[in-house]
C-alpha atoms as a PDB file:
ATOM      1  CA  UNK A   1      -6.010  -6.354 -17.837  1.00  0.00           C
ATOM      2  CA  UNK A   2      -8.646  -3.645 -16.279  1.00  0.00           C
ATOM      3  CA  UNK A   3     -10.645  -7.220 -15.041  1.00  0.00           C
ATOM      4  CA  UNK A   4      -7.594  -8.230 -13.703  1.00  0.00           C
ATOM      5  CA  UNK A   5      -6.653  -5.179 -11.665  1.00  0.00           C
ATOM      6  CA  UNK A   6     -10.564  -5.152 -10.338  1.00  0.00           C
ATOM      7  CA  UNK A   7      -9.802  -8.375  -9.235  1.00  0.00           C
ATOM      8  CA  UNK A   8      -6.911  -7.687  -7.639  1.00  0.00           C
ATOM      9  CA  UNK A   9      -8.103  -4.672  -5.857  1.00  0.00           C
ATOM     10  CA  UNK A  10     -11.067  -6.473  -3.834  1.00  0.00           C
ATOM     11  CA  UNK A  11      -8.442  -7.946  -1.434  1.00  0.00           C
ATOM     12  CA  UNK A  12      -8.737  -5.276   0.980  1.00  0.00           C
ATOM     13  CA  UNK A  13     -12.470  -4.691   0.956  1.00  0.00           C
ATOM     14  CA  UNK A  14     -12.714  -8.545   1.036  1.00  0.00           C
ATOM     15  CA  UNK A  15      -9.960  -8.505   4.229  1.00  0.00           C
ATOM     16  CA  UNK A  16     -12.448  -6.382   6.078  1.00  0.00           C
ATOM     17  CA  UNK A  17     -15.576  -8.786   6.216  1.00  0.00           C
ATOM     18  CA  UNK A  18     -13.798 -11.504   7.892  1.00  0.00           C
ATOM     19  CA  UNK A  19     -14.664 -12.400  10.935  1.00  0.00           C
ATOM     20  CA  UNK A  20     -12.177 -13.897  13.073  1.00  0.00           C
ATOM     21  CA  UNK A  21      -9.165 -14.548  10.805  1.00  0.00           C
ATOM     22  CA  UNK A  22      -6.723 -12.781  11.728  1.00  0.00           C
ATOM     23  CA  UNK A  23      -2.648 -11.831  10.801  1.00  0.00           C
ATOM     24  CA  UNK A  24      -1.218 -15.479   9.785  1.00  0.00           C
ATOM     25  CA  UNK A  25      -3.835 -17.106   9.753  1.00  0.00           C
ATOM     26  CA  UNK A  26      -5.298 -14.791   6.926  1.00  0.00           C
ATOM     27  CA  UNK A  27      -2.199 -15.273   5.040  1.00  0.00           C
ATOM     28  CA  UNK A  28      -2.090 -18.931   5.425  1.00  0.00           C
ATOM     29  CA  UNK A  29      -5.368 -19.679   4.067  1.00  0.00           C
ATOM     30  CA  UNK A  30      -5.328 -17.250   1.088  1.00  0.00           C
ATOM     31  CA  UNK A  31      -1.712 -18.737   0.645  1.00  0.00           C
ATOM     32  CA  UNK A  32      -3.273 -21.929   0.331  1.00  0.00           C
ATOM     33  CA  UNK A  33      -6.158 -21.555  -2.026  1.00  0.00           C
ATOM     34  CA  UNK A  34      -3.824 -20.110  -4.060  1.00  0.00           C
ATOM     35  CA  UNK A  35      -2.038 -22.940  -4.553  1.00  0.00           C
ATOM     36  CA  UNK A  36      -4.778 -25.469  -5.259  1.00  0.00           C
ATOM     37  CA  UNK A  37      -6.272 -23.593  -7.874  1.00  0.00           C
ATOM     38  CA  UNK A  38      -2.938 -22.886  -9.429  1.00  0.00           C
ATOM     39  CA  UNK A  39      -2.446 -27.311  -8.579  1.00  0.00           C
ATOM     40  CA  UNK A  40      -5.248 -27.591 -10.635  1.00  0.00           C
ATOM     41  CA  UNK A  41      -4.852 -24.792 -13.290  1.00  0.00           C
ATOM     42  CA  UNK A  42      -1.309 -25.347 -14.466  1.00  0.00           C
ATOM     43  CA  UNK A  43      -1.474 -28.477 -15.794  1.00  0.00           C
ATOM     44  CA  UNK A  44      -3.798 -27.370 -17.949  1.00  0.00           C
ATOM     45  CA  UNK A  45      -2.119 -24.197 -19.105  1.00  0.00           C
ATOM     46  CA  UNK A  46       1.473 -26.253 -19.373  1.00  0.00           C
ATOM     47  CA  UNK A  47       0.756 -30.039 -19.936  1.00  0.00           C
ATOM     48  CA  UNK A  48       1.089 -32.472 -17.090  1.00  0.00           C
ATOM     49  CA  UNK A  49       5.413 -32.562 -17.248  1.00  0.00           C
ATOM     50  CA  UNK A  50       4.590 -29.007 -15.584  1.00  0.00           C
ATOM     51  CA  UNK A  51       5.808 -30.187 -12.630  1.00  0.00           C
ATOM     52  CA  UNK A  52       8.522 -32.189 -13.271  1.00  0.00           C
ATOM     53  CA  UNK A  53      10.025 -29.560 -14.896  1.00  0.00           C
ATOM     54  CA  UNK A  54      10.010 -27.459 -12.387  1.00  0.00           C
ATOM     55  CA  UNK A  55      12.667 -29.734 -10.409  1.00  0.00           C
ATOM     56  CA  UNK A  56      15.149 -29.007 -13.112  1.00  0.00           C
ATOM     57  CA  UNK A  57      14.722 -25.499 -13.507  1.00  0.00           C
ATOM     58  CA  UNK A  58      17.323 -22.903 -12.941  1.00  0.00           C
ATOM     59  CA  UNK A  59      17.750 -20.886  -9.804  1.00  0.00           C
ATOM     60  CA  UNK A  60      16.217 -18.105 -11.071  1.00  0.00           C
ATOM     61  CA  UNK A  61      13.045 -19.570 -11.065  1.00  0.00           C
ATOM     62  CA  UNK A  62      13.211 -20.439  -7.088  1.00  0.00           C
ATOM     63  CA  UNK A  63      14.251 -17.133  -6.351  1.00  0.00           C
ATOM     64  CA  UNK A  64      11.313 -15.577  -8.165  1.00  0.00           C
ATOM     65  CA  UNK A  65       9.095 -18.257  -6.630  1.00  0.00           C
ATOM     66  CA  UNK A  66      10.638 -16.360  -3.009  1.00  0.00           C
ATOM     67  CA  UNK A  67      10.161 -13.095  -4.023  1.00  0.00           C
ATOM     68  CA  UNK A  68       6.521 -14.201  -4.596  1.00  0.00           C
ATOM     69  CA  UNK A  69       6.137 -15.575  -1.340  1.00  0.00           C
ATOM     70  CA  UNK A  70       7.386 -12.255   0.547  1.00  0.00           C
ATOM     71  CA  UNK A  71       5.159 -10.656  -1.672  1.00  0.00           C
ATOM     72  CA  UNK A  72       2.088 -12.928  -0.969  1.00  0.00           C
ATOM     73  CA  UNK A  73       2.460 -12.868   3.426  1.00  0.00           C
ATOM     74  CA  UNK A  74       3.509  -9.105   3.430  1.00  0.00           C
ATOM     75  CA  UNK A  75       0.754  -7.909   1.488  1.00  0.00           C
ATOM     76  CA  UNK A  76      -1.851  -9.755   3.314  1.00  0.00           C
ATOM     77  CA  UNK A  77      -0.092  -9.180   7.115  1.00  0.00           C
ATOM     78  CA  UNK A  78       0.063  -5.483   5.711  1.00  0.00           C
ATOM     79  CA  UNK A  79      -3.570  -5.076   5.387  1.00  0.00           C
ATOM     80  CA  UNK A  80      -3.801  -6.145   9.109  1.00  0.00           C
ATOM     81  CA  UNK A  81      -1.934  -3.304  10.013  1.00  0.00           C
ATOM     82  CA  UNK A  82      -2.349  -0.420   8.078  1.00  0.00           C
ATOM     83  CA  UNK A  83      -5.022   1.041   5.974  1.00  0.00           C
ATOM     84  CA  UNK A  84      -6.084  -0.667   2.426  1.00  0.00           C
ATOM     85  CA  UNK A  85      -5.216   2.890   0.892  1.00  0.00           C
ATOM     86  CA  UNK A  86      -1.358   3.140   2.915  1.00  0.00           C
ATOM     87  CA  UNK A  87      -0.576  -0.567   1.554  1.00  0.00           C
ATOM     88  CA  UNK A  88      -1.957   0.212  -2.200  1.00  0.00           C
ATOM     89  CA  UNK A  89      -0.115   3.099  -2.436  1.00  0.00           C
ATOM     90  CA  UNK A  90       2.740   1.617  -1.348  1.00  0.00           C
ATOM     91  CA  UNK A  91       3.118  -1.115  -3.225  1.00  0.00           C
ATOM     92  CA  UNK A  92       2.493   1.307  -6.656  1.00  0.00           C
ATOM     93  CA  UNK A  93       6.216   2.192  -5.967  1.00  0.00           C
ATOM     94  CA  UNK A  94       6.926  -1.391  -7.313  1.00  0.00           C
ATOM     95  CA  UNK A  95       8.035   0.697 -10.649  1.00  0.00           C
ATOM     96  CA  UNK A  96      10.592   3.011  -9.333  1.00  0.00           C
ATOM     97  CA  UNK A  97      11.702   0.409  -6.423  1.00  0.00           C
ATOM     98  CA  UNK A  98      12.608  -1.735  -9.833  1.00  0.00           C
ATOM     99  CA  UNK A  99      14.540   1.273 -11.178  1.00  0.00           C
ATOM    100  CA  UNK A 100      17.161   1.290  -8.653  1.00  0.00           C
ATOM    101  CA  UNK A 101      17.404  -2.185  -8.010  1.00  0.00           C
ATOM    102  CA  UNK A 102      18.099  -2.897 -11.410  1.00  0.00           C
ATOM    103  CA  UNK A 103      20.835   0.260 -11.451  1.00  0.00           C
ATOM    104  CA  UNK A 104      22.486  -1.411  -8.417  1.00  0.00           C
ATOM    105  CA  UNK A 105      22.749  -5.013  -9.970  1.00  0.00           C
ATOM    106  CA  UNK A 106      22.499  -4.861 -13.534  1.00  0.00           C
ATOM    107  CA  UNK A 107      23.387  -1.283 -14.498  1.00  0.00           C
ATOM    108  CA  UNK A 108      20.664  -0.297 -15.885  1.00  0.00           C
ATOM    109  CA  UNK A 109      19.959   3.486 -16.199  1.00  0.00           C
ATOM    110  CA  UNK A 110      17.769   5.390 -14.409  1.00  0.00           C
ATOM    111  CA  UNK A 111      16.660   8.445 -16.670  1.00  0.00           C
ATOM    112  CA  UNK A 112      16.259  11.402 -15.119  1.00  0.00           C
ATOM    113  CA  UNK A 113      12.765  12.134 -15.715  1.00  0.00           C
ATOM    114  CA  UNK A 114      12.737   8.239 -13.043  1.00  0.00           C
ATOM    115  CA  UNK A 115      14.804  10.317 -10.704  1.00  0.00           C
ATOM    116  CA  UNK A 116      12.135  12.785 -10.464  1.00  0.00           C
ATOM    117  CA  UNK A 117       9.234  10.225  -9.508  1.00  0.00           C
ATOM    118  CA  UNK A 118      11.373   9.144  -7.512  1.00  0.00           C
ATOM    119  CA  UNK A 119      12.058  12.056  -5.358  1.00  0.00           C
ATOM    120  CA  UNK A 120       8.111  12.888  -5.731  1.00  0.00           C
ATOM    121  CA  UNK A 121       6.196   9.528  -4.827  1.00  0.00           C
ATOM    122  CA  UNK A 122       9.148  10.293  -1.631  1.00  0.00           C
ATOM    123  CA  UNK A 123       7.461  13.546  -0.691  1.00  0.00           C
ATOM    124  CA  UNK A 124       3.817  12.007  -1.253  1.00  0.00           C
ATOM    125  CA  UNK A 125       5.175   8.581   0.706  1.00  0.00           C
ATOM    126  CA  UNK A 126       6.231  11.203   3.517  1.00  0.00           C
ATOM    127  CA  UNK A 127       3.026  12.929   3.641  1.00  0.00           C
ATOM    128  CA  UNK A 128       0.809   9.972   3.854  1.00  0.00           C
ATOM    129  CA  UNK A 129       3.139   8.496   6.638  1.00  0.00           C
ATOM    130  CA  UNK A 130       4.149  11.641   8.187  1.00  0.00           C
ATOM    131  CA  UNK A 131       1.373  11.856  10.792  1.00  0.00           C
ATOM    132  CA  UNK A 132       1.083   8.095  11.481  1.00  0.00           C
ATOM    133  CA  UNK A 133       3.542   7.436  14.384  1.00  0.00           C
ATOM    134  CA  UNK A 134       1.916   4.560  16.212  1.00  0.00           C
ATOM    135  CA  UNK A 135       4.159   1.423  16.377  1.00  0.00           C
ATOM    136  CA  UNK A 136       1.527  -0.514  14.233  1.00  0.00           C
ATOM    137  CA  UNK A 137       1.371   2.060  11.880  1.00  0.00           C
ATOM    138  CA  UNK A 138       4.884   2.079  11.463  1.00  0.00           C
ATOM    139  CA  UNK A 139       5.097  -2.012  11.333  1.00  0.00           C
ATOM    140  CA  UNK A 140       2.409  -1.811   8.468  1.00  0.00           C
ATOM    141  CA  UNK A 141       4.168   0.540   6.347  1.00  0.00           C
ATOM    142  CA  UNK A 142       7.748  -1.487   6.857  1.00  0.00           C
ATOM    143  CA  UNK A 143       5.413  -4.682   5.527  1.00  0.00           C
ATOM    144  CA  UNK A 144       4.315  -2.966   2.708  1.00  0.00           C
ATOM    145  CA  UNK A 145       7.515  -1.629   1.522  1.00  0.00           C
ATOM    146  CA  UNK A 146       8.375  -5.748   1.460  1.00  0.00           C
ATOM    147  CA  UNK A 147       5.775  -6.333  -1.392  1.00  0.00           C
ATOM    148  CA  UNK A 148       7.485  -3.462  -3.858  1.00  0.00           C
ATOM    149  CA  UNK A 149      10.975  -4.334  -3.018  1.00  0.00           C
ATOM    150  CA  UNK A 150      10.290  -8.226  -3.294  1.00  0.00           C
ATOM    151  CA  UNK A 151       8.230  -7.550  -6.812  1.00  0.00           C
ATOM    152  CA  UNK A 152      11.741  -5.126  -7.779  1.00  0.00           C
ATOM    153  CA  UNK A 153      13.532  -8.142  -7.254  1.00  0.00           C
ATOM    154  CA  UNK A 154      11.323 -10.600  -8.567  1.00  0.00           C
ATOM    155  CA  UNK A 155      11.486  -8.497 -11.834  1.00  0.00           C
ATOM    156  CA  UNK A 156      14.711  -7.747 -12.205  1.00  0.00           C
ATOM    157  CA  UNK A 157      15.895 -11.631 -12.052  1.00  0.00           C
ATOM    158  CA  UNK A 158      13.389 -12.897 -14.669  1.00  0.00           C
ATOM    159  CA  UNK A 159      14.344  -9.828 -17.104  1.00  0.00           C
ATOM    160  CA  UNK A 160      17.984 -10.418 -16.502  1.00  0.00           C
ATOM    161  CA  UNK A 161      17.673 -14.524 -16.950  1.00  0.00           C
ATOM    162  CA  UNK A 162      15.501 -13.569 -20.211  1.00  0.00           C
ATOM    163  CA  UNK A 163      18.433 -11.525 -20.990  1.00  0.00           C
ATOM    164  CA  UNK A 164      20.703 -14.738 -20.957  1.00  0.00           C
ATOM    165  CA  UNK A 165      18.956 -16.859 -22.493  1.00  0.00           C
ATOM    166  CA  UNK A 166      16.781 -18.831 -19.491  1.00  0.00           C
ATOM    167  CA  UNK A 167      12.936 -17.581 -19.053  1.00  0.00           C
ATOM    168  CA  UNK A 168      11.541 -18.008 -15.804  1.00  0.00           C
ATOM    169  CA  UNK A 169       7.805 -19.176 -16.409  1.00  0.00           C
ATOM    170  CA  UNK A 170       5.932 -16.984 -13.958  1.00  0.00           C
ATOM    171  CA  UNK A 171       2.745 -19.061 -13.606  1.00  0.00           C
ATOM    172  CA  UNK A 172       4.905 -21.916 -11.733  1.00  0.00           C
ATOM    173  CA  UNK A 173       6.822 -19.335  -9.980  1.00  0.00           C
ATOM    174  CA  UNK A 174       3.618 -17.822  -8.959  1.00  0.00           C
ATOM    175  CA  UNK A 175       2.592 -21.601  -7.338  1.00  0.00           C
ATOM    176  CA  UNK A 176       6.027 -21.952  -5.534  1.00  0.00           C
ATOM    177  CA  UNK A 177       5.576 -18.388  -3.729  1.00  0.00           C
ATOM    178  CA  UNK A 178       1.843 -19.954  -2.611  1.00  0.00           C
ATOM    179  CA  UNK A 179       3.374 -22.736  -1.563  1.00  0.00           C
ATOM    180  CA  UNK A 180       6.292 -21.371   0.475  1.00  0.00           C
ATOM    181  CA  UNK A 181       4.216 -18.404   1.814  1.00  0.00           C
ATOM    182  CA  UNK A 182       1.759 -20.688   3.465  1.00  0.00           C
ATOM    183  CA  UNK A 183       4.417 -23.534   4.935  1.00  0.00           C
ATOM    184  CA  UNK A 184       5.913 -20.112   6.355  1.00  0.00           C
ATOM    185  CA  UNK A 185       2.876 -19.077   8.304  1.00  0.00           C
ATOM    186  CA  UNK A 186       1.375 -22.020   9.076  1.00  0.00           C
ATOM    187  CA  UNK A 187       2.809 -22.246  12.498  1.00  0.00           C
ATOM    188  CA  UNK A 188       1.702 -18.983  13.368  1.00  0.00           C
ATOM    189  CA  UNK A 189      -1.763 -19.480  11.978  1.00  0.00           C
ATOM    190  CA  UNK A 190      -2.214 -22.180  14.123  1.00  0.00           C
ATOM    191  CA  UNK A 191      -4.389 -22.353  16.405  1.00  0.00           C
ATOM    192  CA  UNK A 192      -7.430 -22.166  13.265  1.00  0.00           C
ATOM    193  CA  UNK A 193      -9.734 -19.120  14.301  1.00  0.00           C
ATOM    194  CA  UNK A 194     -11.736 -18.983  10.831  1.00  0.00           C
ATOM    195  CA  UNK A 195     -15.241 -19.854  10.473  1.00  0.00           C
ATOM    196  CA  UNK A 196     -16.813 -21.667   7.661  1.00  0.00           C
ATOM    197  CA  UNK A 197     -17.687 -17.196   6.085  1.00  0.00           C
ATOM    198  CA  UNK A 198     -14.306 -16.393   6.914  1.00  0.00           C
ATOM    199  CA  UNK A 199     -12.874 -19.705   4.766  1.00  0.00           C
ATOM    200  CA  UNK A 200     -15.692 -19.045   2.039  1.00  0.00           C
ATOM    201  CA  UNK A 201     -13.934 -15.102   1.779  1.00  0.00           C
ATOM    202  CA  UNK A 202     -10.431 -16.271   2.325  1.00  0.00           C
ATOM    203  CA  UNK A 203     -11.153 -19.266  -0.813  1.00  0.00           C
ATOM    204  CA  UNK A 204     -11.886 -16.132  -3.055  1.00  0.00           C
ATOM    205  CA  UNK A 205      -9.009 -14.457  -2.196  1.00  0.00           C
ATOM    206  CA  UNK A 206      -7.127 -17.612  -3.315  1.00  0.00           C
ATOM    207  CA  UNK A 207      -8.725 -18.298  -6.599  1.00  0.00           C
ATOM    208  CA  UNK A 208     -10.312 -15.358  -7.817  1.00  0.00           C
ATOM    209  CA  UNK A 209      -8.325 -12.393  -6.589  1.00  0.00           C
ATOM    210  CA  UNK A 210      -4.632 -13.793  -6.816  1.00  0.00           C
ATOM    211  CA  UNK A 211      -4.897 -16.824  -8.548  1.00  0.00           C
ATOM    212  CA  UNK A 212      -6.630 -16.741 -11.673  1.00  0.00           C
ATOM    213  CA  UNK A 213      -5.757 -12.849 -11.935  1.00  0.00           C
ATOM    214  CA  UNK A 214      -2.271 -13.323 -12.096  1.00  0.00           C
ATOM    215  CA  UNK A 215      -2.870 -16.092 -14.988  1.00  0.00           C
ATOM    216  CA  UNK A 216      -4.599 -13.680 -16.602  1.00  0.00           C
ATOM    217  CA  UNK A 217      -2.037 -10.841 -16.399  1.00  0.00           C
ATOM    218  CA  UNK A 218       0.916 -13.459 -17.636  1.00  0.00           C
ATOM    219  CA  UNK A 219      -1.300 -13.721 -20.921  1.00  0.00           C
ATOM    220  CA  UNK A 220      -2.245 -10.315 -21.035  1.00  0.00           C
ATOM    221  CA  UNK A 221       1.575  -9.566 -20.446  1.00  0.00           C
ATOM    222  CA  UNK A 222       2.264 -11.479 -24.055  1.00  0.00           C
ATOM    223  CA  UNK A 223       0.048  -9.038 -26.121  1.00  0.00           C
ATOM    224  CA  UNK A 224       0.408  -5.797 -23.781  1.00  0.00           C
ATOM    225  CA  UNK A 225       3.884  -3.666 -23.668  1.00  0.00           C
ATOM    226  CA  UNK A 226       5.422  -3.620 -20.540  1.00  0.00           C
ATOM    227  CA  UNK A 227       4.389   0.125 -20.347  1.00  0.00           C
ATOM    228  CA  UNK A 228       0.410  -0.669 -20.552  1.00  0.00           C
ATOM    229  CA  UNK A 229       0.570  -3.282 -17.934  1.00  0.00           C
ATOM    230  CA  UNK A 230       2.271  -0.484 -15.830  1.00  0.00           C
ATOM    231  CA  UNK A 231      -0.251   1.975 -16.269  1.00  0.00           C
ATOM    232  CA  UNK A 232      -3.007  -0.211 -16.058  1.00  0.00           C
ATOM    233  CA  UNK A 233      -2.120  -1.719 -13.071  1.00  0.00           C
ATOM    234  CA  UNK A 234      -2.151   1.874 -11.251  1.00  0.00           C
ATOM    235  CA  UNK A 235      -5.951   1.247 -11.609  1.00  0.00           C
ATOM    236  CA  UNK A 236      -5.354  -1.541  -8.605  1.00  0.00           C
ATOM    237  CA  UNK A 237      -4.497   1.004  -6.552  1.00  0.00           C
ATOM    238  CA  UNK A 238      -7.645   3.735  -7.360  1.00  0.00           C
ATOM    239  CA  UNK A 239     -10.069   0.501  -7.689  1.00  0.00           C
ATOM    240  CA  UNK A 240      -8.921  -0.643  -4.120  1.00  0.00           C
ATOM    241  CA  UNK A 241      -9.037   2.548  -2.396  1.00  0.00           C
ATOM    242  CA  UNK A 242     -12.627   2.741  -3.978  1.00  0.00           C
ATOM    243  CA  UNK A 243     -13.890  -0.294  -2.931  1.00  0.00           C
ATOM    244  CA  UNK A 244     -12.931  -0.318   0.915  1.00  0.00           C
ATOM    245  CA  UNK A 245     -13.949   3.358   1.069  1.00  0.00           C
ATOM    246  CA  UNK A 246     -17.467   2.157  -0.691  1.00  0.00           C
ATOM    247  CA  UNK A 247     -17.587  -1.343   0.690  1.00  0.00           C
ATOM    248  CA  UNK A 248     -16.045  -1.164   4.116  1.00  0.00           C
ATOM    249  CA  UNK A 249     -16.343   2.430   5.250  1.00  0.00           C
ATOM    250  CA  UNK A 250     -12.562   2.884   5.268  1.00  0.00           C
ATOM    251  CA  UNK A 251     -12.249   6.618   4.064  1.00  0.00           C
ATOM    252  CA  UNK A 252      -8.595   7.597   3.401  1.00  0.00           C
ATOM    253  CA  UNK A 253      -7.594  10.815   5.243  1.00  0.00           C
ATOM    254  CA  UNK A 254      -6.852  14.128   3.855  1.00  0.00           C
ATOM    255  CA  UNK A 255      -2.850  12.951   3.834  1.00  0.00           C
ATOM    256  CA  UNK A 256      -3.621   9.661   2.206  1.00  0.00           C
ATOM    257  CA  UNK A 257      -5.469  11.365  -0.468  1.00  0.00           C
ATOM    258  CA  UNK A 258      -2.514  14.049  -1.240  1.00  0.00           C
ATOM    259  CA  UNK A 259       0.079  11.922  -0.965  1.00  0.00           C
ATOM    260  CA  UNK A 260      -1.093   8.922  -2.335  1.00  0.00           C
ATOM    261  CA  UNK A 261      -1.803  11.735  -5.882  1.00  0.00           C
ATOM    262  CA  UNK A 262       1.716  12.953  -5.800  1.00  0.00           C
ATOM    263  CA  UNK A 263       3.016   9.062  -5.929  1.00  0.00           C
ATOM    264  CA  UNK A 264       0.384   8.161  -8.956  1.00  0.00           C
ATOM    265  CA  UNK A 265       0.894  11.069 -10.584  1.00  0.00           C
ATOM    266  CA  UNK A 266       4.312  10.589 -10.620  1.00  0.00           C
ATOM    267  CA  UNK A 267       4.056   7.298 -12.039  1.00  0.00           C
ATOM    268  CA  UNK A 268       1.140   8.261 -14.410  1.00  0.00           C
ATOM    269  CA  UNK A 269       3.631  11.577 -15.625  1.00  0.00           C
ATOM    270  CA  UNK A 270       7.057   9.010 -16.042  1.00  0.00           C
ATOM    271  CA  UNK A 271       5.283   6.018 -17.701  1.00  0.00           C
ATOM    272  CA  UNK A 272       3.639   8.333 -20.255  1.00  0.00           C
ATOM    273  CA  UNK A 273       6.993   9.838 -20.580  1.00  0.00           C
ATOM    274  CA  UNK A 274       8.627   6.879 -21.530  1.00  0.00           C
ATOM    275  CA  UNK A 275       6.502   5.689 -23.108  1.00  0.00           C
ATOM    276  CA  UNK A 276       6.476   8.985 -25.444  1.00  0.00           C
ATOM    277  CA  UNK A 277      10.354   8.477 -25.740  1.00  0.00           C
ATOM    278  CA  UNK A 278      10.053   5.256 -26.713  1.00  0.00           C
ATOM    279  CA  UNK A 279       7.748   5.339 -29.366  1.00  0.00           C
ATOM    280  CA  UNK A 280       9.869   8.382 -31.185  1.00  0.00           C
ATOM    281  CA  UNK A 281      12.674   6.218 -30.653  1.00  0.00           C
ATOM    282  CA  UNK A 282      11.340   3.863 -32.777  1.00  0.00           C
END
């Protein structure tokens, strides 16, 4: 799971070596990869009826394969606007976002010691944001709160069809999102600006950052508690912020840095929390 959340974390860095690619057309391509390489992959991880079944599965599962589409073009049109550090941070709220979605819909509680991460990743989301008032500052952060809400979502209708009865089988899911997400922005991509480095970059993206990874963290998700994947994948966000600042000179700003603490740390403090709880509980 920490290879997995290295992977994941080089999309930024990565983002910032291309050449001419730009908005859409990023998207689109990265889209795209992904879905060959899942094409390829998933027949091998589910037998070649993989995709047949996927015509009879529930609604559930297309929903989730939307939520990972919004997830897929906002990140990556995100990172065109705003910092790697702003849209990293961001999407860490995924945890809390899920909270209150999952209150709202299906009841679910939201402890109190929630309610206080909540009200402190707002102060540290305020600070980071509070001094960025250009227009495409402000478009990149309302793209980046897509990815958390969209993942909130995404999560809250596979737990509640699991719930019922009806898995949703993420790795498909995952290869409908690719799929919608770059039939959504192809038109926009269009005309092609990339050149052959750009396409090389944009292919890794694809396979080895979201592709593969999120294979990965499906099987890592079967022998990991839902409370370790959490915390580990924090390290996304510290990895990321690393490797732009390292590997593309992107230094986050004194706000960035205190803010983007506060929101961590209020993860870090309420998954160790509950975690705590849970194990006396039991």
């Amino acid at each position: 799971m920490v290879a997995v959340t290295l992977a994941w974390s080089t999309a930024g860095v990565v983002s910032r070596h291309l050449e001419s690619a730009r908005s859409f057309e990023v998207t689109f391509w990265r889209a795209l990869f992904t879905a060959v390489t899942l094409l390829l992959i998933l027949p091998l991880l589910r037998g070649r009826r993989v995709f047949s079944d996927m015509r009879h599965a529930g609604t559930s599962f297309w929903v989730s394969g939307v939520c990972w589409s919004v997830m897929f073009t906002a990140f990556m049109l995100a990172l065109t606007l705003t910092s790697v550090a702003n849209v990293l941070v961001t999407m860490s709220l995924g945890p809390l976002f899920t909270a209150l979605v999952a209150r709202i819909f299906i009841g679910h509680r939201i402890a109190l010691r929630t309610w206080v991460a909540i009200a402190a990743a707002g102060v540290g989301i305020a600070i980071m944001y509070g001094s960025q008032v250009s227009a495409e500052q402000i478009r990149g952060i309302v793209v980046a709160l897509c990815v958390p809400v969209a993942g909130a979502i995404n999560w809250t209708i596979t737990q509640n069809s699991h719930a019922q009865g009806h898995d949703v089988d993420l790795v498909p899911a995952v290869f409908v999102g690719a799929v919608l997400s770059a039939a959504a922005t192809l038109p926009m991509a269009y005309p092609f600006q990339a050149t052959p480095h750009d396409l090389g970059l944009l292919a890794y993206l694809g396979a080895g950052q979201l592709a593969i990874p999120c294979v990965l963290s499906v099987m890592c998700a079967r022998v990991l508690k839902a409370p370790e994947i959490s915390l580990l994948a924090l390290l996304e966000v510290i990895f990321g912020i690393v490797l732009a600042w390292a590997g593309a000179g992107e230094a986050p700003g004194p706000s960035v840095l205190t803010g983007g603490t506060l929101v961590i740390g209020a993860l870090l403090v309420n998954e160790l929390l509950g975690w705590q709880q849970r194990r006396s509980d039991s």
